[in-house]
N, C-alpha and C. Protein backbone atom coordinates (compact mmCIF):
# COMPACT_ATOMS: atom_id res chain seq x y z
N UNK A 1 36.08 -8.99 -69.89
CA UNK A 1 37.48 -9.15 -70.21
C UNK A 1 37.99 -10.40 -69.50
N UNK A 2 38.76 -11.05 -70.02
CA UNK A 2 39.49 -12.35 -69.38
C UNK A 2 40.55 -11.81 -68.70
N UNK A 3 41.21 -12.38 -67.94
CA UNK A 3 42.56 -12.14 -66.98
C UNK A 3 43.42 -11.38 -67.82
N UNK A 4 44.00 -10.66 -67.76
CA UNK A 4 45.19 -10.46 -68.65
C UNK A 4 46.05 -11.55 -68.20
N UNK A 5 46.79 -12.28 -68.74
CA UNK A 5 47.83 -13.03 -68.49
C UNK A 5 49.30 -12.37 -68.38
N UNK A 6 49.87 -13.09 -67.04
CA UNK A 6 51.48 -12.62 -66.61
C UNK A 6 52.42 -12.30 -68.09
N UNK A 7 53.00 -11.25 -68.09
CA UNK A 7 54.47 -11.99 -69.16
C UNK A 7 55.59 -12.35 -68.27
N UNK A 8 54.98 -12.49 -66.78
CA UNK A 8 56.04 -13.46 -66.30
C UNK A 8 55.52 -14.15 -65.16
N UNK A 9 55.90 -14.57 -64.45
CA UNK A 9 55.48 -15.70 -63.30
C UNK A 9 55.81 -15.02 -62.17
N UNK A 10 55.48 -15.43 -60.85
CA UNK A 10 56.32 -14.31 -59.89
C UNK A 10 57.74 -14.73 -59.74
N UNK A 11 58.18 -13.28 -59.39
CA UNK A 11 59.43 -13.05 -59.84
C UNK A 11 60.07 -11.97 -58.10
N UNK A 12 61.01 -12.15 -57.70
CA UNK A 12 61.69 -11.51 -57.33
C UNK A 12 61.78 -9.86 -57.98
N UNK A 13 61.52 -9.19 -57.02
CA UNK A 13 61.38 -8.06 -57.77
C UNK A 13 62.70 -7.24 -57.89
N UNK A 14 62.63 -6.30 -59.01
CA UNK A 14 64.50 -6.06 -59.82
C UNK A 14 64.07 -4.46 -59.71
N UNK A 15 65.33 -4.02 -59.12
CA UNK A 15 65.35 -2.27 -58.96
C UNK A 15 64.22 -1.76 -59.98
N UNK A 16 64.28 -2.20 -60.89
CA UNK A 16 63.04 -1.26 -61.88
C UNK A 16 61.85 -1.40 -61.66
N UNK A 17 61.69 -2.89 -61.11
CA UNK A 17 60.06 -3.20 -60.29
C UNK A 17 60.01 -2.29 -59.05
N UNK A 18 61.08 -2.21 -58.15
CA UNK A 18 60.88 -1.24 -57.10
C UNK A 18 60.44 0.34 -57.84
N UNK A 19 61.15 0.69 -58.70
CA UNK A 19 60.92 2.33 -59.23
C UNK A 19 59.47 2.43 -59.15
N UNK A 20 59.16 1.37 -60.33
CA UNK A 20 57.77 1.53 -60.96
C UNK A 20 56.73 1.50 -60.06
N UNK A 21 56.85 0.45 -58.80
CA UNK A 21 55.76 0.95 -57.35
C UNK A 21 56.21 2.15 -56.97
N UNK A 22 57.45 2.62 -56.91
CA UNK A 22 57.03 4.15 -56.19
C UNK A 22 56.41 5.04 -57.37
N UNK A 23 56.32 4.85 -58.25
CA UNK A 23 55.93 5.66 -59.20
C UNK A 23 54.51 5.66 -59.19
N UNK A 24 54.01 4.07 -59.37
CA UNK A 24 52.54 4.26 -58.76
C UNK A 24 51.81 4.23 -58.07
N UNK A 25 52.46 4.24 -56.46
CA UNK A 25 51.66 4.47 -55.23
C UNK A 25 52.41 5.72 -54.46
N UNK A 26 53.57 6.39 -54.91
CA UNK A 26 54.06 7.35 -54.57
C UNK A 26 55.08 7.48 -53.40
N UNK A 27 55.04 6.38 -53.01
CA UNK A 27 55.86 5.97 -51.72
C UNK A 27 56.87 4.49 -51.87
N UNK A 28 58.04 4.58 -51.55
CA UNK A 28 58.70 3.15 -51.34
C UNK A 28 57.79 2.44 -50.94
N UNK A 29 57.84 0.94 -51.39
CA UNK A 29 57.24 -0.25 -51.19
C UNK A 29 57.84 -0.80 -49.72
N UNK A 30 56.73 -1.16 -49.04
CA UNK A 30 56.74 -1.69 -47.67
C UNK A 30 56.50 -3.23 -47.61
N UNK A 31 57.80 -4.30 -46.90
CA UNK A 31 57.58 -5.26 -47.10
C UNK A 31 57.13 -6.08 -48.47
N UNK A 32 58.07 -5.59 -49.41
CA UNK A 32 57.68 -6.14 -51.01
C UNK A 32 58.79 -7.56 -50.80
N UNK A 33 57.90 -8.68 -50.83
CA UNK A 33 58.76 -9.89 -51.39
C UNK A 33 58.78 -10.10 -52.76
N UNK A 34 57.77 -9.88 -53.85
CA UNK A 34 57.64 -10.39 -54.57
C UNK A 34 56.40 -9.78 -55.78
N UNK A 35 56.92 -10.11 -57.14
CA UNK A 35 56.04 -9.51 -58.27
C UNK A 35 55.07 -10.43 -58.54
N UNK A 36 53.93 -10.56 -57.54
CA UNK A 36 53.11 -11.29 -57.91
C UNK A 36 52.50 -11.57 -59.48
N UNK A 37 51.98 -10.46 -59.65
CA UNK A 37 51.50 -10.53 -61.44
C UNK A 37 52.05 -9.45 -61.88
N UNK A 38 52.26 -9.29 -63.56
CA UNK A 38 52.70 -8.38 -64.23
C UNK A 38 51.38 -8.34 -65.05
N UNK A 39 51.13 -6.51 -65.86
CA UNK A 39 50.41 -5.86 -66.52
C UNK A 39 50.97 -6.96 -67.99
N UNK A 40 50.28 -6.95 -69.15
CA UNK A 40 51.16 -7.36 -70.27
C UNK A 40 51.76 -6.07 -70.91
N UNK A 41 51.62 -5.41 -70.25
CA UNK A 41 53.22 -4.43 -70.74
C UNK A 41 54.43 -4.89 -69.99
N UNK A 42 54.66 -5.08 -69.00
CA UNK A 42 55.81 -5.93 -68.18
C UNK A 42 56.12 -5.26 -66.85
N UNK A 43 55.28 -4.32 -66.59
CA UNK A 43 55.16 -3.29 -65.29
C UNK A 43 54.05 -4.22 -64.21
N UNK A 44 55.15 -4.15 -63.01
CA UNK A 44 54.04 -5.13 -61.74
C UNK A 44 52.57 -4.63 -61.59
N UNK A 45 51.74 -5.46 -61.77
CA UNK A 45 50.12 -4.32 -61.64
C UNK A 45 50.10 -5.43 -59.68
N UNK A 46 50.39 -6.37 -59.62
CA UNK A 46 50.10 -6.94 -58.52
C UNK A 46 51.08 -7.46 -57.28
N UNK A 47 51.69 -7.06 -56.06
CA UNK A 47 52.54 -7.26 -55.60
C UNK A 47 52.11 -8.42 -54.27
N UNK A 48 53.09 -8.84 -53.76
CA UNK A 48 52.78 -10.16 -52.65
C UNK A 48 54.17 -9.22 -51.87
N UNK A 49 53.11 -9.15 -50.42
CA UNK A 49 53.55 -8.08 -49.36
C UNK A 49 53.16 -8.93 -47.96
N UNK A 50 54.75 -8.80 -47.28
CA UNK A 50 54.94 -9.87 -46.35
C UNK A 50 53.89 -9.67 -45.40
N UNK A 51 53.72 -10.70 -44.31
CA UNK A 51 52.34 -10.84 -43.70
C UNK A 51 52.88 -10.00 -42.29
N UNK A 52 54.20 -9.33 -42.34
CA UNK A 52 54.48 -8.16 -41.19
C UNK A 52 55.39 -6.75 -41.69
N UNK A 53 55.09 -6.32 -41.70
CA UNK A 53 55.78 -4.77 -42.15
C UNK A 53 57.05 -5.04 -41.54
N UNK A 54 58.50 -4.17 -41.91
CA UNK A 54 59.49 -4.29 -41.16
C UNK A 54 59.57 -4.07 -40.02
N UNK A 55 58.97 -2.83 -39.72
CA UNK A 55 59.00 -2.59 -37.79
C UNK A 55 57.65 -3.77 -37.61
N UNK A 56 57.40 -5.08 -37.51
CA UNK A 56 56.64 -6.22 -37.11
C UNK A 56 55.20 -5.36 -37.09
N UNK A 57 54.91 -4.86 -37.79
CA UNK A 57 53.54 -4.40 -37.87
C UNK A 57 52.82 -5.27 -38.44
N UNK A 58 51.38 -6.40 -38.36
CA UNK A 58 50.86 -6.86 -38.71
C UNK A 58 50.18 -6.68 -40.05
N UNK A 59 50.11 -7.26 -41.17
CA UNK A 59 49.77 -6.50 -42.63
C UNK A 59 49.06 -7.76 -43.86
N UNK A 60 48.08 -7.95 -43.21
CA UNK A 60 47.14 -8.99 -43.60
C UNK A 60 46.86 -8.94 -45.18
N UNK A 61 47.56 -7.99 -45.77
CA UNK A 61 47.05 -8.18 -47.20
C UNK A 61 47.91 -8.73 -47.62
N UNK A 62 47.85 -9.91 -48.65
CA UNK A 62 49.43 -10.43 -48.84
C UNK A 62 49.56 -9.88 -50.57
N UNK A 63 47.88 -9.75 -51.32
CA UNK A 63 48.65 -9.18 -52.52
C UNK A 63 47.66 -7.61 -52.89
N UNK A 64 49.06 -6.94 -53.73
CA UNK A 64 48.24 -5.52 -53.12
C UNK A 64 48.53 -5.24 -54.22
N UNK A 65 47.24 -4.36 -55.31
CA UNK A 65 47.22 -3.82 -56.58
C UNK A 65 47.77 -2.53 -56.40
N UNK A 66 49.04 -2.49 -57.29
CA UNK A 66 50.01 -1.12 -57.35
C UNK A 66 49.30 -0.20 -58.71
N UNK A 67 48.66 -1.09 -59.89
CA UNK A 67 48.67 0.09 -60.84
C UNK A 67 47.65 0.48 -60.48
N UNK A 68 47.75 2.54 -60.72
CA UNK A 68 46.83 2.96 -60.58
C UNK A 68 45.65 3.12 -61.87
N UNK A 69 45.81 2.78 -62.78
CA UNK A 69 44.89 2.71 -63.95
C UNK A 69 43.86 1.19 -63.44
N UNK A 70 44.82 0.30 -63.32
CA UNK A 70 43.48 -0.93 -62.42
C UNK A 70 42.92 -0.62 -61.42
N UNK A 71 43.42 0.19 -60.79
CA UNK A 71 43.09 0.97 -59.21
C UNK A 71 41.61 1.98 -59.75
N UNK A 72 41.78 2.85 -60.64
CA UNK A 72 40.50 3.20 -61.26
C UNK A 72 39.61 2.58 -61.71
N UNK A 73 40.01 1.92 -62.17
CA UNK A 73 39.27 0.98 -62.91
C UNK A 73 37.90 0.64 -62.49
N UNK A 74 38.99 0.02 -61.23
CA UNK A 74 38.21 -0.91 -59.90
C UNK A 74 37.13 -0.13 -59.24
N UNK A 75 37.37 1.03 -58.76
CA UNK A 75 36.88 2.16 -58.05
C UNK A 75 36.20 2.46 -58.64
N UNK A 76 35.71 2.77 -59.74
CA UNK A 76 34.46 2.87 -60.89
C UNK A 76 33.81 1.72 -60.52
N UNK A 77 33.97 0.30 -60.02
CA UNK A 77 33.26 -0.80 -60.38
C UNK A 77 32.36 -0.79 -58.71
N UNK A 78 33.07 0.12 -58.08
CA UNK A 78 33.18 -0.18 -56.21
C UNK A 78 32.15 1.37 -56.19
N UNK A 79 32.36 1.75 -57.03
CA UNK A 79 30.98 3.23 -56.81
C UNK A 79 29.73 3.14 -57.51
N UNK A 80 29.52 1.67 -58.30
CA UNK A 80 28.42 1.71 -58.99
C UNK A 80 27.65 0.75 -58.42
N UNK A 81 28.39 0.17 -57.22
CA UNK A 81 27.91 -0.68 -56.62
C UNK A 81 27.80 -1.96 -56.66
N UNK A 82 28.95 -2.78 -57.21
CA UNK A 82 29.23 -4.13 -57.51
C UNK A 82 29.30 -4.67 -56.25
N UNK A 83 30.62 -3.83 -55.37
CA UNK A 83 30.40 -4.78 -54.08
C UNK A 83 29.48 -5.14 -53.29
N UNK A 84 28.11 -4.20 -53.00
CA UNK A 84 26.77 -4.55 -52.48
C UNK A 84 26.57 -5.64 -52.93
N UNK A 85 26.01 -5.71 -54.69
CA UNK A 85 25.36 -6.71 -55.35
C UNK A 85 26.27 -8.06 -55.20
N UNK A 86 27.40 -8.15 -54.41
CA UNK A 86 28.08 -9.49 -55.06
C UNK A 86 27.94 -10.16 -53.46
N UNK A 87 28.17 -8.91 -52.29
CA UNK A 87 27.78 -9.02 -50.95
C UNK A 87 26.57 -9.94 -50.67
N UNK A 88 25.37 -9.48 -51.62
CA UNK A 88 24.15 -9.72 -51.46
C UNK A 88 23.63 -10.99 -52.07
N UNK A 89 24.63 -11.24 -53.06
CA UNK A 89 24.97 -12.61 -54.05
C UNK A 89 25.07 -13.86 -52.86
N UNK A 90 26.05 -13.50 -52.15
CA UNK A 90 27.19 -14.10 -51.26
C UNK A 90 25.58 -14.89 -50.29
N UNK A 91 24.77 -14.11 -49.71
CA UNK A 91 23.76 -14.68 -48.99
C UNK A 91 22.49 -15.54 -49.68
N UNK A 92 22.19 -15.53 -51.08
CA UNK A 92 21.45 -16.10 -51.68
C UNK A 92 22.41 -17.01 -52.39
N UNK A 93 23.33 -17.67 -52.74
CA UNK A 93 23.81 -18.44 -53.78
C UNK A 93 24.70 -19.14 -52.92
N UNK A 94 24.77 -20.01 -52.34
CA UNK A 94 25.37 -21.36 -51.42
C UNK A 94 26.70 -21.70 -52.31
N UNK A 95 26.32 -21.80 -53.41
CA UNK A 95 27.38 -22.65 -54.55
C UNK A 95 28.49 -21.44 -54.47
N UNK A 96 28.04 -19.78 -54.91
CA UNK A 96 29.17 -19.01 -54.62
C UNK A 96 29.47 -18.57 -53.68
N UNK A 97 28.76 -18.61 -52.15
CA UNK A 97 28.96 -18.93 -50.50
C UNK A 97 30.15 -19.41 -50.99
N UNK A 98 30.17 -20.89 -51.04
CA UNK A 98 31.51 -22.02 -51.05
C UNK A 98 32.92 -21.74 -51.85
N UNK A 99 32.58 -21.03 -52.66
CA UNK A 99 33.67 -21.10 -53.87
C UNK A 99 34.77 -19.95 -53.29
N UNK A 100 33.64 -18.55 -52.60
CA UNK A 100 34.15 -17.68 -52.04
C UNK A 100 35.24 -18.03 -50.82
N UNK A 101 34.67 -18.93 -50.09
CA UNK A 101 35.32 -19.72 -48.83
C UNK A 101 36.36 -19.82 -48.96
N UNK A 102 36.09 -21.11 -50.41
CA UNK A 102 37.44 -21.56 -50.64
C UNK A 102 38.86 -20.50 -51.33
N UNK A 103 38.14 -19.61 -51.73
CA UNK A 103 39.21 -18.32 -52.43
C UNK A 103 39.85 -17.68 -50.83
N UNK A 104 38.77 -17.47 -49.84
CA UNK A 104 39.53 -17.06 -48.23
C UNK A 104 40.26 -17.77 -47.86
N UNK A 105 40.17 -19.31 -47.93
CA UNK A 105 41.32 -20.44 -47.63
C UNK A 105 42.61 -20.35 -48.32
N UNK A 106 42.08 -20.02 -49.60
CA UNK A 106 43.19 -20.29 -50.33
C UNK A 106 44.16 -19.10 -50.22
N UNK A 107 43.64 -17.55 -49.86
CA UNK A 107 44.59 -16.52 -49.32
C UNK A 107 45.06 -16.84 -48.30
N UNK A 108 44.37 -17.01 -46.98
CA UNK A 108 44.77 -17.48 -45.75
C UNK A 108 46.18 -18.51 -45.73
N UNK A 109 45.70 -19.67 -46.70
CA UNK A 109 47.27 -20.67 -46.64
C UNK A 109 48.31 -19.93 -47.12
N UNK A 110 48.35 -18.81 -48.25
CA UNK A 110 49.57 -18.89 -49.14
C UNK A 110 50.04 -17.50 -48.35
N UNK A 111 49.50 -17.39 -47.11
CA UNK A 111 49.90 -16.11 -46.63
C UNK A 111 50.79 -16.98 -44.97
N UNK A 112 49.79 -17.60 -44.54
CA UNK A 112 50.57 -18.55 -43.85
C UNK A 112 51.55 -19.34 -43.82
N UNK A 113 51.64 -20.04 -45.58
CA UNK A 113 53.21 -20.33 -45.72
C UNK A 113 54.28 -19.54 -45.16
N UNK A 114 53.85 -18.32 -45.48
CA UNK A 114 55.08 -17.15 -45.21
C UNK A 114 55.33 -17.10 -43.64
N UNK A 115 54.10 -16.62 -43.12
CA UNK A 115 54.20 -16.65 -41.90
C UNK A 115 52.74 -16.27 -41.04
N UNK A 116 52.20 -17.16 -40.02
CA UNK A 116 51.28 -17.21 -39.35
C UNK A 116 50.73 -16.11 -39.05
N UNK A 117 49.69 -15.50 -39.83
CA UNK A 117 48.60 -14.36 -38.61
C UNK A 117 48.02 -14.57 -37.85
N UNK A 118 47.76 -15.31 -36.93
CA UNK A 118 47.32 -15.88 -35.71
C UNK A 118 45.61 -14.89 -36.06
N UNK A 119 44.49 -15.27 -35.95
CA UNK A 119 43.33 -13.88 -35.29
C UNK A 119 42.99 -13.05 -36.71
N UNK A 120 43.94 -12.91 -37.71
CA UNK A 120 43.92 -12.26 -38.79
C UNK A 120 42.94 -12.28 -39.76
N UNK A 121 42.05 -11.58 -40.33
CA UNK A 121 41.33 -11.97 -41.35
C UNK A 121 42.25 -12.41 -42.61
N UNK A 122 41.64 -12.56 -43.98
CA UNK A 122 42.28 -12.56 -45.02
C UNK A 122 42.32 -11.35 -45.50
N UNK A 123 41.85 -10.79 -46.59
CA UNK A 123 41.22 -9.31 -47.01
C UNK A 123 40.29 -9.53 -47.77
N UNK A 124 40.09 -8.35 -48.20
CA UNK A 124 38.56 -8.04 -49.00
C UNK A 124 37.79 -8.05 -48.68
N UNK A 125 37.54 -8.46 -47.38
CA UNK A 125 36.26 -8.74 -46.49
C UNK A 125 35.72 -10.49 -46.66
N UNK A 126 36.60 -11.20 -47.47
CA UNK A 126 36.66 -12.64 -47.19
C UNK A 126 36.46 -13.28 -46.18
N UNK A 127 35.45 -14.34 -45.66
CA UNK A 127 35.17 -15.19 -46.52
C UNK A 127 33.39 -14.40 -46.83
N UNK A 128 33.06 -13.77 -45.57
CA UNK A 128 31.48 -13.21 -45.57
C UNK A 128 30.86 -12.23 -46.58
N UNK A 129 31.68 -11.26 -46.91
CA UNK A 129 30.92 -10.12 -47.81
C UNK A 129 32.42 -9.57 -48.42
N UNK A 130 31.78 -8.70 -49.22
CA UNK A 130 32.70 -7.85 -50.08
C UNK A 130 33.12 -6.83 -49.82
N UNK A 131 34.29 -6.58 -49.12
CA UNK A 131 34.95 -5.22 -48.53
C UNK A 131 35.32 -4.53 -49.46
N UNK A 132 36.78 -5.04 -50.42
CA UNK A 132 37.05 -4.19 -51.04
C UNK A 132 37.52 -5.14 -52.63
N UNK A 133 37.33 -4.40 -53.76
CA UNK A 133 37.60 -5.35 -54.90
C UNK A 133 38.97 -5.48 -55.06
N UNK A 134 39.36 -4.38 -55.26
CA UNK A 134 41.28 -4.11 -55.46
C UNK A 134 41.91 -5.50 -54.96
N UNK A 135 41.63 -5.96 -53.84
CA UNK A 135 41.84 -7.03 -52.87
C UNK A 135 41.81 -8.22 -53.91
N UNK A 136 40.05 -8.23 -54.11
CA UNK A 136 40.22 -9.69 -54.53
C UNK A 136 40.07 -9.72 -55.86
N UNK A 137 40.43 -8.26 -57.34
CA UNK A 137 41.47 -8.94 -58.07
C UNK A 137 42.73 -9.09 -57.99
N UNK A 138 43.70 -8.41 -57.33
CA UNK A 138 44.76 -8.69 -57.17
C UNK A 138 44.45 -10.26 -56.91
N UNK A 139 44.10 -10.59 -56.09
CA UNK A 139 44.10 -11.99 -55.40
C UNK A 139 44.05 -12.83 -57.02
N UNK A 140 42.90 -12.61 -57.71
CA UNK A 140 42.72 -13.11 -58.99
C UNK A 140 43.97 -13.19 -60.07
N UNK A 141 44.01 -11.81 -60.16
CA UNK A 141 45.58 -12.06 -61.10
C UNK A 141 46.92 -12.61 -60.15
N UNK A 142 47.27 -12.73 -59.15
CA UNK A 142 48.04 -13.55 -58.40
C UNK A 142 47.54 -14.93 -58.59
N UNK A 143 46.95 -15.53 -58.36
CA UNK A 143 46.49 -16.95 -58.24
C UNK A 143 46.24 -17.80 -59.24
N UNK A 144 45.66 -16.57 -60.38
CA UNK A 144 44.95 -16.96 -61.34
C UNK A 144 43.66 -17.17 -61.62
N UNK A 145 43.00 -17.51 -62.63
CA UNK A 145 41.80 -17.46 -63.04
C UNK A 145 41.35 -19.07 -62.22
N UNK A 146 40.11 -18.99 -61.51
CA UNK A 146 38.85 -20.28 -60.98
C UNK A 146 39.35 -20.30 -59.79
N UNK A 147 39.98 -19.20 -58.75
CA UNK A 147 40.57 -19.46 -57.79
C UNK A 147 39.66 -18.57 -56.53
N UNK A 148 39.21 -17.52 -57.27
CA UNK A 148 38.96 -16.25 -56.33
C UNK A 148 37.45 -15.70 -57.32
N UNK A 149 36.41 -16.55 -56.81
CA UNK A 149 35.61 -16.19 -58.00
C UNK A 149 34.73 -14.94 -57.92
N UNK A 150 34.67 -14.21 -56.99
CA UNK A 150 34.48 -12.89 -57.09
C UNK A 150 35.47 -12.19 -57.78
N UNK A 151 36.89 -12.08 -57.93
CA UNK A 151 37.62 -11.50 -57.98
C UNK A 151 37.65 -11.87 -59.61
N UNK A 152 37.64 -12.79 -60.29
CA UNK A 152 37.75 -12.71 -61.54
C UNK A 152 36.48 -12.35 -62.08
N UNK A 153 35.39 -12.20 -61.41
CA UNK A 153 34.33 -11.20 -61.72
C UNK A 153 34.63 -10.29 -61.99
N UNK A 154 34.89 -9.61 -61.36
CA UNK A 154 35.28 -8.12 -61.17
C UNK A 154 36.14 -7.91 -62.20
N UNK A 155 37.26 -8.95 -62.32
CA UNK A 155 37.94 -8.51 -63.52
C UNK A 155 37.31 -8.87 -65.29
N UNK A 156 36.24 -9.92 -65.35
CA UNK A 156 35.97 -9.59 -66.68
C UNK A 156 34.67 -8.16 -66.72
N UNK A 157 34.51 -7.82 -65.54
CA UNK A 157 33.66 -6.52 -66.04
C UNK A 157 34.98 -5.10 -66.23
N UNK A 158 36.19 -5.51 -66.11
CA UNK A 158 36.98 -4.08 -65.90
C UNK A 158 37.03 -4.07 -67.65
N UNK A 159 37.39 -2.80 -67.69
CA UNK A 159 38.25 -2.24 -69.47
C UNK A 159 39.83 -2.89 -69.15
N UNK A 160 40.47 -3.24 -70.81
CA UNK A 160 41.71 -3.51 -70.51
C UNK A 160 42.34 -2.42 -70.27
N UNK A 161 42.77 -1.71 -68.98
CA UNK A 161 43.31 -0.67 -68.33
C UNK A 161 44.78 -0.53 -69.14
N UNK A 162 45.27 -1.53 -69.45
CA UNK A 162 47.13 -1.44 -70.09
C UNK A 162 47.02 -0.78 -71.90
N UNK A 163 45.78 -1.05 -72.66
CA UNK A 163 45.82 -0.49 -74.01
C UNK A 163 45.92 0.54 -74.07
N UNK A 164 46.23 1.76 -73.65
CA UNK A 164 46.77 2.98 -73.61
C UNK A 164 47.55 3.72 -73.29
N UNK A 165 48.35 2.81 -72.66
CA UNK A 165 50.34 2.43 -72.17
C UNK A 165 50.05 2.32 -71.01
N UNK A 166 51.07 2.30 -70.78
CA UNK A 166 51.78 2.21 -68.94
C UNK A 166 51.17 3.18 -68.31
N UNK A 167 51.15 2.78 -66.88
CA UNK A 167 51.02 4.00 -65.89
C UNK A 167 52.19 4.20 -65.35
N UNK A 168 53.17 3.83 -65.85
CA UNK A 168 54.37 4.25 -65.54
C UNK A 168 55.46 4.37 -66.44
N UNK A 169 56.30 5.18 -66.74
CA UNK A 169 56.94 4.94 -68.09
C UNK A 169 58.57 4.91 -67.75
N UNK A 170 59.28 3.56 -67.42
CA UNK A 170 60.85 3.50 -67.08
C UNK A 170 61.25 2.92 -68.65
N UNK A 171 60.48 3.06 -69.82
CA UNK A 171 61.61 2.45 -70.96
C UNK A 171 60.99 1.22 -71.68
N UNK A 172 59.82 1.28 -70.93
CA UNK A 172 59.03 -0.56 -71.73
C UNK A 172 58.21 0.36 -72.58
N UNK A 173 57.67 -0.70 -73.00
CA UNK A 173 56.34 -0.44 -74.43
C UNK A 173 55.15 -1.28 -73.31
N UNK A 174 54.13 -0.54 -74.13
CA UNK A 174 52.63 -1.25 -73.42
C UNK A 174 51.65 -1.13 -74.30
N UNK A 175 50.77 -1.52 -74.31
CA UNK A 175 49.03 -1.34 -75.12
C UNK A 175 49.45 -2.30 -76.27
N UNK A 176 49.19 -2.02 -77.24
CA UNK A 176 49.20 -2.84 -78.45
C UNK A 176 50.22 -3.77 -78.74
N UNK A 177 51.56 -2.87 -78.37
CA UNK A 177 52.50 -4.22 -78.84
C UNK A 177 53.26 -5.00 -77.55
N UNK A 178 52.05 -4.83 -76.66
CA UNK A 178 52.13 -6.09 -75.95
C UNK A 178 51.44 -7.09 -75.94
N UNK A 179 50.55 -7.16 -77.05
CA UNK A 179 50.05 -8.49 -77.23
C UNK A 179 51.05 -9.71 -77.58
């Protein structure tokens, strides 16, 4: 599968983007700046989450996959054992060594714009091995496609998770006639 593409750009997120994360992680959103990527139904699948929780708790992930249908998805891809094989990739293939690097740099800066983690990793287990995927597609659909090249791995092996509606339902349409 290719990226799904945004139907919007990031965006300031609007009371209905707040609903729809509690709807699919079950809890108010902690430190939400921003709608990193949208599902093409128009529901946030990817959020950009400040680099300190409100009580200054340190929170190194800056983008964090809310839908839970990509959240399955993923977790099917993370029990069959992709992350080993891409881990194991990571030590034989120099060319995707580098590319990976540069996808840890490239989280590391746009998290640092915001504000400095001093000591902090990036996530996913970036730049060395593969911790967790959720991580680095979010990272993928945030950034975009040739940025995070594990992470858009991962996403052309997923199913399009949105063709069978929303995982959340405040009033939009999803699957088909969101093409």
């Amino acid at each position: 599968m290719q990226t799904p593409p945004p139907t919007t750009a990031r965006t300031e997120p609007t009371d209905a983007d707040v609903e729809a994360f509690k709807q699919q992680l079950g809890r108010p959103p902690r430190g939400l700046r921003a709608i990193a990527h949208r599902c093409p139904c128009g529901q946030p699948d990817v959020v950009e989450t400040a680099p300190r929780l409100p009580d200054g708790t340190p929170f190194p992930t800056l983008y964090y996959l809310t839908c839970p249908k990509a959240a399955s998805a993923i977790g099917t891809l993370e029990a069959n054992g992709v992350m080993k094989e891409m881990t194991e990739r990571l030590a034989t293939d120099p060319v995707l060594a580098a590319a990976y690097r540069a996808a840890h740099e490239d989280y590391v800066r746009r998290r640092d714009e915001i504000e400095e983690l001093t000591g902090f990793p990036s996530a996913g287990g970036m730049p060395d091995r593969v911790k967790c995927l959720h991580v680095l597609v979010a990272h993928s659909l945030a950034a975009g496609p040739g940025v995070n090249p594990l992470g858009d791995e991962a996403i052309a092996m997923l199913p399009e998770w949105w063709r069978k509606g929303p995982c959340v339902t405040l009033g939009e349409t999803c699957g088909e006639d969101a093409k």
